[in-house]
C-alpha atoms as a PDB file:
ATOM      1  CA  UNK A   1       0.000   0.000   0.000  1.00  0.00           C
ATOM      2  CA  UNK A   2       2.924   2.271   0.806  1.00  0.00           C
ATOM      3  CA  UNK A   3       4.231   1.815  -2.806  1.00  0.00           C
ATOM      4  CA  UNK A   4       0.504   3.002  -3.958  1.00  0.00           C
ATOM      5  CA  UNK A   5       1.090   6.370  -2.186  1.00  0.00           C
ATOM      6  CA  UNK A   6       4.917   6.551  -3.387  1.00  0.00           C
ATOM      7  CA  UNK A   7       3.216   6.406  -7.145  1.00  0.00           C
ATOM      8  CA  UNK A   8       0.361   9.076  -6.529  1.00  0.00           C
ATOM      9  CA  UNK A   9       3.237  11.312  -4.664  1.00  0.00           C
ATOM     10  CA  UNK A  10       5.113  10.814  -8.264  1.00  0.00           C
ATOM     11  CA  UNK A  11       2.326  11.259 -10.689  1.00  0.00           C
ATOM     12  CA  UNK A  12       0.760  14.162  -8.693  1.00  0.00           C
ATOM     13  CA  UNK A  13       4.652  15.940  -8.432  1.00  0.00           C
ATOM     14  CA  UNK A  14       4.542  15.031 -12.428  1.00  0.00           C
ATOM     15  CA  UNK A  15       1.012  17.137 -13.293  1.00  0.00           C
ATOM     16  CA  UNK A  16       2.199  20.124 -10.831  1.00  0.00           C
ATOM     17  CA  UNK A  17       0.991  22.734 -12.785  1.00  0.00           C
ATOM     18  CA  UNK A  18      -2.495  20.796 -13.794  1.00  0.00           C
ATOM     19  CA  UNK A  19      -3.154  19.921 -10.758  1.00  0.00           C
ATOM     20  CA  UNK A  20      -2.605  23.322  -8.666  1.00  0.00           C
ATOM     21  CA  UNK A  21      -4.765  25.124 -11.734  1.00  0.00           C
ATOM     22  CA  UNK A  22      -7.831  22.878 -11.651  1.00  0.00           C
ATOM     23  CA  UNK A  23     -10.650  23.356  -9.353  1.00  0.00           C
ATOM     24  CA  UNK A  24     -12.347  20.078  -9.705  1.00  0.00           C
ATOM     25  CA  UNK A  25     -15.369  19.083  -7.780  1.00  0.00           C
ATOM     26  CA  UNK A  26     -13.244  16.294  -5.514  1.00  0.00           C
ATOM     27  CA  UNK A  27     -11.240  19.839  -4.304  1.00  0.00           C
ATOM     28  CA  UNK A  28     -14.073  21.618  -3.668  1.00  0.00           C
ATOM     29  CA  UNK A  29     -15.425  18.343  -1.595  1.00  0.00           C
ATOM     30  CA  UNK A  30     -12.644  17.964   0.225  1.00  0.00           C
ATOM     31  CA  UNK A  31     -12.131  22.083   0.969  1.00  0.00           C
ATOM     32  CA  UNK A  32     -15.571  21.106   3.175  1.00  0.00           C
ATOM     33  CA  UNK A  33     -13.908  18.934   5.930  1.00  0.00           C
ATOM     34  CA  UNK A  34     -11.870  20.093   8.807  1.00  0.00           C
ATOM     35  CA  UNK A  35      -8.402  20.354   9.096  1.00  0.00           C
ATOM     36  CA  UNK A  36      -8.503  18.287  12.225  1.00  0.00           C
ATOM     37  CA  UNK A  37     -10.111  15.570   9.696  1.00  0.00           C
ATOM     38  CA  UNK A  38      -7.758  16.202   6.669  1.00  0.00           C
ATOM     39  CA  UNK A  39      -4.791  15.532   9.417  1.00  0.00           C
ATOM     40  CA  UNK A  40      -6.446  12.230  10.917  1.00  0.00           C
ATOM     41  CA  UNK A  41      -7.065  11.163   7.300  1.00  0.00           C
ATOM     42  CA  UNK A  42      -3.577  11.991   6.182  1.00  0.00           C
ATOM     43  CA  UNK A  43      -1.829   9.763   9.505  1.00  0.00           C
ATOM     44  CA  UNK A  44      -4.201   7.316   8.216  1.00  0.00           C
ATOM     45  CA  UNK A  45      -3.265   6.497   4.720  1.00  0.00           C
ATOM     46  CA  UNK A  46       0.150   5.542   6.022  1.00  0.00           C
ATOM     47  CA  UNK A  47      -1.742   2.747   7.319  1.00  0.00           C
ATOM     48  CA  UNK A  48      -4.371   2.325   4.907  1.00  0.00           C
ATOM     49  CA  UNK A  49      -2.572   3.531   1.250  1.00  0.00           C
ATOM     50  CA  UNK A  50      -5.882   5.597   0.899  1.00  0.00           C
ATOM     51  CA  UNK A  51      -4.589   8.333  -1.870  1.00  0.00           C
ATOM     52  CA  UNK A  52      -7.287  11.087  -1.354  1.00  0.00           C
ATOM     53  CA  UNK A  53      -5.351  12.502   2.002  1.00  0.00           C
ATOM     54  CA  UNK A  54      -2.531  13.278  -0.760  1.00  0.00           C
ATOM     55  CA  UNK A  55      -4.568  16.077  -2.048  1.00  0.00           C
ATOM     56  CA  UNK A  56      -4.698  18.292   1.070  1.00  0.00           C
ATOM     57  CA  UNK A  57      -1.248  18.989   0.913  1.00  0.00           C
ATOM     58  CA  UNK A  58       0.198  21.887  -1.045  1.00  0.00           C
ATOM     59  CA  UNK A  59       1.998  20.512  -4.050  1.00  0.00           C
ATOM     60  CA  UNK A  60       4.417  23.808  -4.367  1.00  0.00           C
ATOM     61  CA  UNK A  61       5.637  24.090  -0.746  1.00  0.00           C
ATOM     62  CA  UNK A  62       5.533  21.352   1.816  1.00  0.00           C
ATOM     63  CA  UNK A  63       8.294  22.495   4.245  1.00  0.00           C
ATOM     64  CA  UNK A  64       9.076  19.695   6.530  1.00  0.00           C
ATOM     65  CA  UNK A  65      10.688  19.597   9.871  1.00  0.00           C
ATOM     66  CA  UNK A  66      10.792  16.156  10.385  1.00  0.00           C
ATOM     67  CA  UNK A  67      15.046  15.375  10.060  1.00  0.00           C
ATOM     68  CA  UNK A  68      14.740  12.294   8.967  1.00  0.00           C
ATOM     69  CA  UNK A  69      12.732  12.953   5.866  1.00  0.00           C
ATOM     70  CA  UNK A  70      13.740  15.302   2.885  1.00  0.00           C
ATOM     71  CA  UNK A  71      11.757  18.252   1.947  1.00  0.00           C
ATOM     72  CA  UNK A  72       8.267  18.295  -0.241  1.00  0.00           C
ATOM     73  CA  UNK A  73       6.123  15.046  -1.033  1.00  0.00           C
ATOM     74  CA  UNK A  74       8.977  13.167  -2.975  1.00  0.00           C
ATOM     75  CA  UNK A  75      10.744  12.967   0.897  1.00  0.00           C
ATOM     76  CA  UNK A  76       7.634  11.830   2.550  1.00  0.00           C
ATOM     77  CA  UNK A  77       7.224   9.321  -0.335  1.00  0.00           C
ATOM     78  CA  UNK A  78      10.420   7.942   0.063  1.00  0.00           C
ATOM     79  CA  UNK A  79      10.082   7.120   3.346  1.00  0.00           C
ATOM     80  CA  UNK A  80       6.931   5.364   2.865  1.00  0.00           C
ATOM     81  CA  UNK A  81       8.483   2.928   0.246  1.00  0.00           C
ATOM     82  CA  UNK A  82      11.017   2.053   3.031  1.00  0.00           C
ATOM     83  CA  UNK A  83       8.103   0.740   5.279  1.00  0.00           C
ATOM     84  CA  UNK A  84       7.824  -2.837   4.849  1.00  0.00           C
ATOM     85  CA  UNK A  85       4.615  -3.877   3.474  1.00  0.00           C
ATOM     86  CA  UNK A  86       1.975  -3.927   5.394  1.00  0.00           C
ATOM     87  CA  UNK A  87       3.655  -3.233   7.984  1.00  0.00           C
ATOM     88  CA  UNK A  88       2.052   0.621   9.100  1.00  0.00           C
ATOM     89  CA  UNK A  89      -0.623   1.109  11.968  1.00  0.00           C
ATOM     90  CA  UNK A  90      -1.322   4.372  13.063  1.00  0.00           C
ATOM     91  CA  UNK A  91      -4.417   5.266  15.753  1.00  0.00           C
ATOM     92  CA  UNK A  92      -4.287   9.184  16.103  1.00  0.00           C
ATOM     93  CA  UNK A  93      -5.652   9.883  19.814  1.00  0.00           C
ATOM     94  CA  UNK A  94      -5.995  13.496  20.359  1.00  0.00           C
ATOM     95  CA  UNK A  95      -6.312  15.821  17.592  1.00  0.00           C
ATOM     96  CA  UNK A  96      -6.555  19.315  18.015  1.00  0.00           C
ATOM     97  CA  UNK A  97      -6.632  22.765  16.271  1.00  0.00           C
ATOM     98  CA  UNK A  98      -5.221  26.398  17.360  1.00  0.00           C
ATOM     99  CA  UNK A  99      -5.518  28.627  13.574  1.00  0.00           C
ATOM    100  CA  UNK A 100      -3.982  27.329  11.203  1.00  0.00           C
ATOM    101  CA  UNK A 101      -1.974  24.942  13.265  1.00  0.00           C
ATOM    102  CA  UNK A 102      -3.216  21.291  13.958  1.00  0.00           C
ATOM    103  CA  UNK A 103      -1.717  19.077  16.615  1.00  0.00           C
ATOM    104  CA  UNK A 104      -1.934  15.378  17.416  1.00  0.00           C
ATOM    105  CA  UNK A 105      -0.983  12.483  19.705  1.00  0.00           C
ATOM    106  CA  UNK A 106      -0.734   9.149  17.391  1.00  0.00           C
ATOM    107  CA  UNK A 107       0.149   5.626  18.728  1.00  0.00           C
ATOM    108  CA  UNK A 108       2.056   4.481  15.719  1.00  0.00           C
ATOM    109  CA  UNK A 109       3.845   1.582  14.074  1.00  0.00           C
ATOM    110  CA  UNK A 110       6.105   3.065  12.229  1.00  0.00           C
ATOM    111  CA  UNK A 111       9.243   1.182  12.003  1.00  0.00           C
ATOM    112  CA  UNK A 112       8.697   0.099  15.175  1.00  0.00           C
ATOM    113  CA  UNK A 113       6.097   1.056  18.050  1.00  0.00           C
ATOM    114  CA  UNK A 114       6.231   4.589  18.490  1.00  0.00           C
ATOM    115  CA  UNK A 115       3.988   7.408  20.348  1.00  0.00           C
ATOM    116  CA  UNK A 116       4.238  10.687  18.707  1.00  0.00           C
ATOM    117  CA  UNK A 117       3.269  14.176  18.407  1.00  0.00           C
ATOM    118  CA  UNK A 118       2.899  15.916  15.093  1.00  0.00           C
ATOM    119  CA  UNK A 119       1.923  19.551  13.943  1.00  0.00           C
ATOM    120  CA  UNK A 120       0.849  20.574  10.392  1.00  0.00           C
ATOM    121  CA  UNK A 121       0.386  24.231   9.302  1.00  0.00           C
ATOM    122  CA  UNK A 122      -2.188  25.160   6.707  1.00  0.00           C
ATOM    123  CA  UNK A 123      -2.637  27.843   4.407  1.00  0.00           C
ATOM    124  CA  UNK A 124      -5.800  28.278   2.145  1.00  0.00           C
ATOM    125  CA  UNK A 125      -6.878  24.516   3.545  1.00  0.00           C
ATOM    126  CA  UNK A 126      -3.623  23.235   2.156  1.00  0.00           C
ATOM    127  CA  UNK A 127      -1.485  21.568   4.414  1.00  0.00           C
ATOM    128  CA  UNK A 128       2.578  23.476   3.998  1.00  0.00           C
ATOM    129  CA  UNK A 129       4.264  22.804   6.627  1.00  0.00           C
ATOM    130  CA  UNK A 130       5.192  20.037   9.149  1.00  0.00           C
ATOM    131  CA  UNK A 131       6.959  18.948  12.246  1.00  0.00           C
ATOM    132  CA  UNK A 132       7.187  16.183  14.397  1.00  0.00           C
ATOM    133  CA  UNK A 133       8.647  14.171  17.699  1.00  0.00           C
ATOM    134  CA  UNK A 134       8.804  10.400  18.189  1.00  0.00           C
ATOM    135  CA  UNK A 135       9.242   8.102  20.863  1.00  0.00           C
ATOM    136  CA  UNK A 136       9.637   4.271  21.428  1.00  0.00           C
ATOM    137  CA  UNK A 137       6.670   3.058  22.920  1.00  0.00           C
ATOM    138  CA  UNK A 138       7.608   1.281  26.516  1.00  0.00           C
ATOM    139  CA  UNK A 139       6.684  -2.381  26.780  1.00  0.00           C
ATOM    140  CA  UNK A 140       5.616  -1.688  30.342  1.00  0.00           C
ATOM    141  CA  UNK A 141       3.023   1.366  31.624  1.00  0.00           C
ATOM    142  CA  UNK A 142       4.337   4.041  34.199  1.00  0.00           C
ATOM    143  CA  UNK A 143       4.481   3.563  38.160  1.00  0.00           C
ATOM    144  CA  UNK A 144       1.271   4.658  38.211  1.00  0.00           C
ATOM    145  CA  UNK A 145      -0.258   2.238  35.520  1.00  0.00           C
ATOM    146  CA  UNK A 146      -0.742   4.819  32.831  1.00  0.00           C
ATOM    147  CA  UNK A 147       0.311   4.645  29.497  1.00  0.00           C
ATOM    148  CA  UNK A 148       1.893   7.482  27.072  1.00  0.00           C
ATOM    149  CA  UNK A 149      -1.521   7.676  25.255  1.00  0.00           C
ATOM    150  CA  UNK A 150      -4.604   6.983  27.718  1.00  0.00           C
ATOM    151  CA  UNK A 151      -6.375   9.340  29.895  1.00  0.00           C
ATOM    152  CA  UNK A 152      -8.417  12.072  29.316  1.00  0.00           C
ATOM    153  CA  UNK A 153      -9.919  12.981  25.638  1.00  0.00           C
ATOM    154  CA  UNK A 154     -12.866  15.751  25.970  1.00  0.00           C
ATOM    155  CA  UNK A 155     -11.555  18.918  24.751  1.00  0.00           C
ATOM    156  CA  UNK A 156     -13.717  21.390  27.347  1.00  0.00           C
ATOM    157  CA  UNK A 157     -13.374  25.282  27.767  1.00  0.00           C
ATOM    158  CA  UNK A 158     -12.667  26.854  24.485  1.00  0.00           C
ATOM    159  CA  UNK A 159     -13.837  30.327  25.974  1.00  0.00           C
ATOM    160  CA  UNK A 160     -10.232  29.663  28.354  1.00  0.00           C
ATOM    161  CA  UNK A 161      -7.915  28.654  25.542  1.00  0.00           C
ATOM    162  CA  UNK A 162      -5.540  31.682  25.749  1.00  0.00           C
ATOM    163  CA  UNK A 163      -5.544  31.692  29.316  1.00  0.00           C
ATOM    164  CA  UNK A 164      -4.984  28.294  29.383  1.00  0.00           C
ATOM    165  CA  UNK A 165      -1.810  28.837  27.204  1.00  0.00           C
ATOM    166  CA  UNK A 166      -0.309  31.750  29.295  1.00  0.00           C
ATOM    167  CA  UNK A 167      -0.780  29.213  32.536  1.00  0.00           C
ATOM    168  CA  UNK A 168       1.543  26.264  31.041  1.00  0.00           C
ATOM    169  CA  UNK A 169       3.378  28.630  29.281  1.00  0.00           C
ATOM    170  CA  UNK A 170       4.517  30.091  32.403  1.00  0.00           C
ATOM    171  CA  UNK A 171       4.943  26.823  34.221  1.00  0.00           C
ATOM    172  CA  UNK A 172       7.676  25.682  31.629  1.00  0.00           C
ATOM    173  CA  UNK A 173       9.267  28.965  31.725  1.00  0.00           C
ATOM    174  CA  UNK A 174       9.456  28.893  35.441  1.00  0.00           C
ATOM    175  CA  UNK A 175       9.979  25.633  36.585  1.00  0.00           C
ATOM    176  CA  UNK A 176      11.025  23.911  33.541  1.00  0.00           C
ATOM    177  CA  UNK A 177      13.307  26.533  32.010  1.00  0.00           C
ATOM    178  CA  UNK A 178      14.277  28.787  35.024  1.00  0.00           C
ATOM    179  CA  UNK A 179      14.474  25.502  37.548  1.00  0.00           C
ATOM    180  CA  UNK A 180      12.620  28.301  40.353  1.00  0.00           C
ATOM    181  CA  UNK A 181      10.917  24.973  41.943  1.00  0.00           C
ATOM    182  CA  UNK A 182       9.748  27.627  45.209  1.00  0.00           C
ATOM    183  CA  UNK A 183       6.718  28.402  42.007  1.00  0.00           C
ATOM    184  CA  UNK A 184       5.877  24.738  41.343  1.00  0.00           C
ATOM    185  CA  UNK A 185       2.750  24.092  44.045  1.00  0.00           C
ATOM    186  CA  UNK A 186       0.983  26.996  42.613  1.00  0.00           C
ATOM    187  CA  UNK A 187       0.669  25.565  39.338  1.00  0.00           C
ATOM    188  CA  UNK A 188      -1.633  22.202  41.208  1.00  0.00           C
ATOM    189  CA  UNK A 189      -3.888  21.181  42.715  1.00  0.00           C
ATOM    190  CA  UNK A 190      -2.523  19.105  45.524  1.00  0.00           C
ATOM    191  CA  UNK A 191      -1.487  16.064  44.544  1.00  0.00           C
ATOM    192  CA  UNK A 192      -3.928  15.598  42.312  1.00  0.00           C
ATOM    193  CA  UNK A 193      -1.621  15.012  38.842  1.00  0.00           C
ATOM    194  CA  UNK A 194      -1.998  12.850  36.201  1.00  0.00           C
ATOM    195  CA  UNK A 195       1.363  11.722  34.610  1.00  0.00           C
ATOM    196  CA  UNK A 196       1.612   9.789  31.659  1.00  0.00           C
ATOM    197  CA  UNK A 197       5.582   9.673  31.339  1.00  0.00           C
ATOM    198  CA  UNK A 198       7.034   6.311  31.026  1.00  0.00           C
ATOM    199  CA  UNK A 199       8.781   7.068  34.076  1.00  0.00           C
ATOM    200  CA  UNK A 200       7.435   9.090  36.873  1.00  0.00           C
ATOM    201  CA  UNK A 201       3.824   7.915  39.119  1.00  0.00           C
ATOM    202  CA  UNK A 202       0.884  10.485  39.109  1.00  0.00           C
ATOM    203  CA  UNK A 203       1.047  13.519  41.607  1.00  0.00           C
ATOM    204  CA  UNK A 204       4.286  16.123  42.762  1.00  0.00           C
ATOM    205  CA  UNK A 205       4.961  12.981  45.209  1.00  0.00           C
ATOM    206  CA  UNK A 206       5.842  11.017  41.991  1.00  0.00           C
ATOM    207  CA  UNK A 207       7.450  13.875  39.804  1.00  0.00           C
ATOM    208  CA  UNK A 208       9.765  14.782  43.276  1.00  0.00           C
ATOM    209  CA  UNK A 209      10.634  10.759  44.054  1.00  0.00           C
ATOM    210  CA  UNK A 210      11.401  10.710  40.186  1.00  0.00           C
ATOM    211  CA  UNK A 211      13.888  13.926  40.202  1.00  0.00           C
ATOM    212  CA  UNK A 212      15.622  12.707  43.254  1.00  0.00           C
ATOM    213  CA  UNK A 213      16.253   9.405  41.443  1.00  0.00           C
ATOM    214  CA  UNK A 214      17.443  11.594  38.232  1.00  0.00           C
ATOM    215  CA  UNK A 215      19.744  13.009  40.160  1.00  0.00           C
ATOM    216  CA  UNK A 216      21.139   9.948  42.330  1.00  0.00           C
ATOM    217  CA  UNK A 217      21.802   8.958  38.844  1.00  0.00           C
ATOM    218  CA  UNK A 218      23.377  11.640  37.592  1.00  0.00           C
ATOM    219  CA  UNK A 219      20.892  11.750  34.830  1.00  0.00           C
ATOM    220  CA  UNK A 220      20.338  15.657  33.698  1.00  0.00           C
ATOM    221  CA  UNK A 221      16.953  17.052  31.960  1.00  0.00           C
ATOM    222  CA  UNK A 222      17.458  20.805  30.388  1.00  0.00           C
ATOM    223  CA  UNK A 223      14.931  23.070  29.145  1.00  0.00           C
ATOM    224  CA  UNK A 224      16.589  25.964  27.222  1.00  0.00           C
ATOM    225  CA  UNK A 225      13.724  27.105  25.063  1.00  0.00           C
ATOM    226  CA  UNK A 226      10.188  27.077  24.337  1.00  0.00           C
ATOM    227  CA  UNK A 227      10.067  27.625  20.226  1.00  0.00           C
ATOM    228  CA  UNK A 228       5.898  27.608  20.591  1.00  0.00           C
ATOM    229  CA  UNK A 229       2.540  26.972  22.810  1.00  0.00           C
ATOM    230  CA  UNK A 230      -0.513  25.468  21.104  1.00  0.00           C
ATOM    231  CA  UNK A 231      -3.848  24.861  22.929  1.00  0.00           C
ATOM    232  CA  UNK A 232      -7.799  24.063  22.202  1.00  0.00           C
ATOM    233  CA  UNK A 233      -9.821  24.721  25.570  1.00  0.00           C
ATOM    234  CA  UNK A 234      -8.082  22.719  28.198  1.00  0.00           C
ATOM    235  CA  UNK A 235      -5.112  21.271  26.270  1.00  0.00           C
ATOM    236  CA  UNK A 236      -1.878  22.754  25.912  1.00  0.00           C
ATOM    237  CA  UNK A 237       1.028  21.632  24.062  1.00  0.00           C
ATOM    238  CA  UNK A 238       4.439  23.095  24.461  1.00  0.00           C
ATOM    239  CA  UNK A 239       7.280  22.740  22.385  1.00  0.00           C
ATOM    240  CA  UNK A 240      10.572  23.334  23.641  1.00  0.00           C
ATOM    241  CA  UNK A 241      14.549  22.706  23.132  1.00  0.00           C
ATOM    242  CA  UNK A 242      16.969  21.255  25.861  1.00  0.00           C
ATOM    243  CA  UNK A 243      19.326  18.612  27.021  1.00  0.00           C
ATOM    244  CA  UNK A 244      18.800  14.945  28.435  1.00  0.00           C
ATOM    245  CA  UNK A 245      21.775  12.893  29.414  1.00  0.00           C
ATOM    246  CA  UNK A 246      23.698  15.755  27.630  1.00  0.00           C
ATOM    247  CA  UNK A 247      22.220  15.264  24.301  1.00  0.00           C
ATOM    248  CA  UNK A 248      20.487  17.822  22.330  1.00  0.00           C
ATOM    249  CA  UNK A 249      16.721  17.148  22.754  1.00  0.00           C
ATOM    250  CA  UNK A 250      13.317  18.392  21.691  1.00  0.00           C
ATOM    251  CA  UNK A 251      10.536  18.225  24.197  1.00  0.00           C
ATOM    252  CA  UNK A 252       6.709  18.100  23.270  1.00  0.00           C
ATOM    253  CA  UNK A 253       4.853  18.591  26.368  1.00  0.00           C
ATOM    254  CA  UNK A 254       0.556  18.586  26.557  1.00  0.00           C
ATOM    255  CA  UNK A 255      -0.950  19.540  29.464  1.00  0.00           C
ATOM    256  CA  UNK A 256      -4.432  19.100  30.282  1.00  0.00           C
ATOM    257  CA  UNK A 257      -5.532  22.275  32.374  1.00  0.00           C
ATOM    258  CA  UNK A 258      -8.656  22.050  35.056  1.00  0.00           C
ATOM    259  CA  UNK A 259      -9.872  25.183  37.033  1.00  0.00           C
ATOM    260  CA  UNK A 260      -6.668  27.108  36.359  1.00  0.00           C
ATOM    261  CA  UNK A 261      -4.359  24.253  37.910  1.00  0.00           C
ATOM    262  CA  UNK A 262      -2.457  21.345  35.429  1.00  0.00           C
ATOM    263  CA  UNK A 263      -4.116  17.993  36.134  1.00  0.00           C
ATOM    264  CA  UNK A 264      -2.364  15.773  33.118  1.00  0.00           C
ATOM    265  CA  UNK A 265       0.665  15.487  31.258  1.00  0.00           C
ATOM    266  CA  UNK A 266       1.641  13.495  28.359  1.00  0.00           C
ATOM    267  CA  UNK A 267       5.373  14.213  26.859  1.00  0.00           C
ATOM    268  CA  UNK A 268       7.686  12.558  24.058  1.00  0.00           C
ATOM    269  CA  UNK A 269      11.063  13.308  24.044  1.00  0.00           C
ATOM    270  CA  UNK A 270      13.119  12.723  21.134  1.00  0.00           C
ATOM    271  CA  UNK A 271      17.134  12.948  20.548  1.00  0.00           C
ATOM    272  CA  UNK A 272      18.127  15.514  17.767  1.00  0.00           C
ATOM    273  CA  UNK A 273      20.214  13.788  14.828  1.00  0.00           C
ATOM    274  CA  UNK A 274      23.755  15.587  14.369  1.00  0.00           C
ATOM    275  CA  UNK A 275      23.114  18.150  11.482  1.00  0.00           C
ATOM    276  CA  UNK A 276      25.176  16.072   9.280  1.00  0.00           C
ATOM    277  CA  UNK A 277      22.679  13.381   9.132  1.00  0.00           C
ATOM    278  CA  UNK A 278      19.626  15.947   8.532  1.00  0.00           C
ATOM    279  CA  UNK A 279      17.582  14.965   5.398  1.00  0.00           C
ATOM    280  CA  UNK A 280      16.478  18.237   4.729  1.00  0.00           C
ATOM    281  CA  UNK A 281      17.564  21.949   5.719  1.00  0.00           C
ATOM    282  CA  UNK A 282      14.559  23.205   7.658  1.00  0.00           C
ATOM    283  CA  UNK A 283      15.767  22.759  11.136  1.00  0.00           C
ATOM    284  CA  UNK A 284      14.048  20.762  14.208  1.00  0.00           C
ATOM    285  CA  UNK A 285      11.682  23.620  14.951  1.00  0.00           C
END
């Protein structure tokens, strides 16, 4: 199936010009759907080798952010022929819009079990842009029986989606960034924390047991920079730049705000490749 959507990527690259001039009535169909949907539907024909997704890209600029792929749809293409056949599963979880930006959490197969976050751009309905972090999926759930994906889906309190930004927002740039951990009870309630990373239980108990281990260990975590905040109601994704175990990282980070206090977190961390073995120019973020 992955070979099928290789050949439309060709023939569609092929008829550029055609294709980009023609307003034909499966266009103006698929103009009516969501981005939210467009982006579900795209994930899923990496599964599925469904070739309508194709079409909500933008043929003459698909910037992509993704390292390990090369620029425009001949890169993502290539990739895809890689895949062995067959072999693709992809269940997006969370999908979410803030303007022209749409985020989402996907449990993938994708050489390999992986959990990831990705973020497409869109101009005019046409998807342009794209970027991306991936982690192995654990075998085993956290301390607290959670996995990276489960918990809470109901995207609530659109009225509070800016304020909902500035409050995680700040909470990375304070604790996170700054390391000023005197700030970090005001940002929950209690111990009343859902954590979803591989590593750490539910609740500031958990997150403080699991930085005193860190430490024991001699294990370092470094955020240097946020690069941008997305949100829809009561989630809020962060994407930042840092260090783990001294290599140069890139942290997605959603947060799941209730009342004004975070109440869930869901991260994937992922190791940036040396710029020598970047696939395309475009940089991480």
């Amino acid at each position: 199936m992955t070979k099928t959507i290789l050949s439309t990527v060709i023939v569609l690259s092929i008829n550029l010009t055609a294709c980009n001039g023609q307003k034909s009535k499966n266009s103006e169909n698929s103009m009516e759907i969501s981005n939210k949907e467009k982006v579900v539907a795209l994930l899923k024909s990496i599964e599925t080798g469904d070739q309508e997704p194709i079409s909500y890209i933008n043929l003459n600029k698909y910037i992509q952010h993704n390292l390990g792929v090369a620029d425009g749809l001949a890169g993502f293409g290539a990739v895809l022929q890689q895949l062995p056949l067959n072999s693709a599963k992809v269940n997006t979880v969370r999908a979410f819009q803030d303007g022209d930006f749409v985020f989402t959490q996907t449990d993938y197969n994708f050489f390999g079990p992986k959990i990831g976050f990705d973020i497409f751009r869109f101009e005019e309905g046409k998807i342009v842009e794209h970027w991306a972090n991936l982690q192995e999926t654990p075998a085993n759930p956290n301390p607290s029986n959670h996995t990276m994906i489960d918990g809470a889906i109901e995207i609530k309190d659109l009225d509070k989606t800016e304020e909902n930004k500035t409050i995680v927002k700040n909470f990375v740039t304070d604790i996170l960034v700054n390391g000023d951990m005197d700030k970090l009870a005001g940002y929950f309630d209690g111990d009343n924390y859902i954590q979803h990373n591989p590593q750490i239980a539910d609740g500031l108990s958990g997150l403080g047991k699991a930085l005193e281990y860190m430490d024991s260990q001699g294990v370092t975590m470094k955020y240097d920079k946020i690069h941008n905040v997305l949100g829809e109601g009561n989630f809020v994704l962060v994407i930042s730049e840092g260090s783990f175990t001294k290599n140069h990282t890139s942290f997605y980070d959603l947060f799941r705000v209730k009342n004004g206090k975070i109440a869930e977190h869901w991260d994937v961390m992922e190791t940036i490749a040396a710029k020598e073995d970047w696939k395309n120019e475009n940089g991480k973020f």
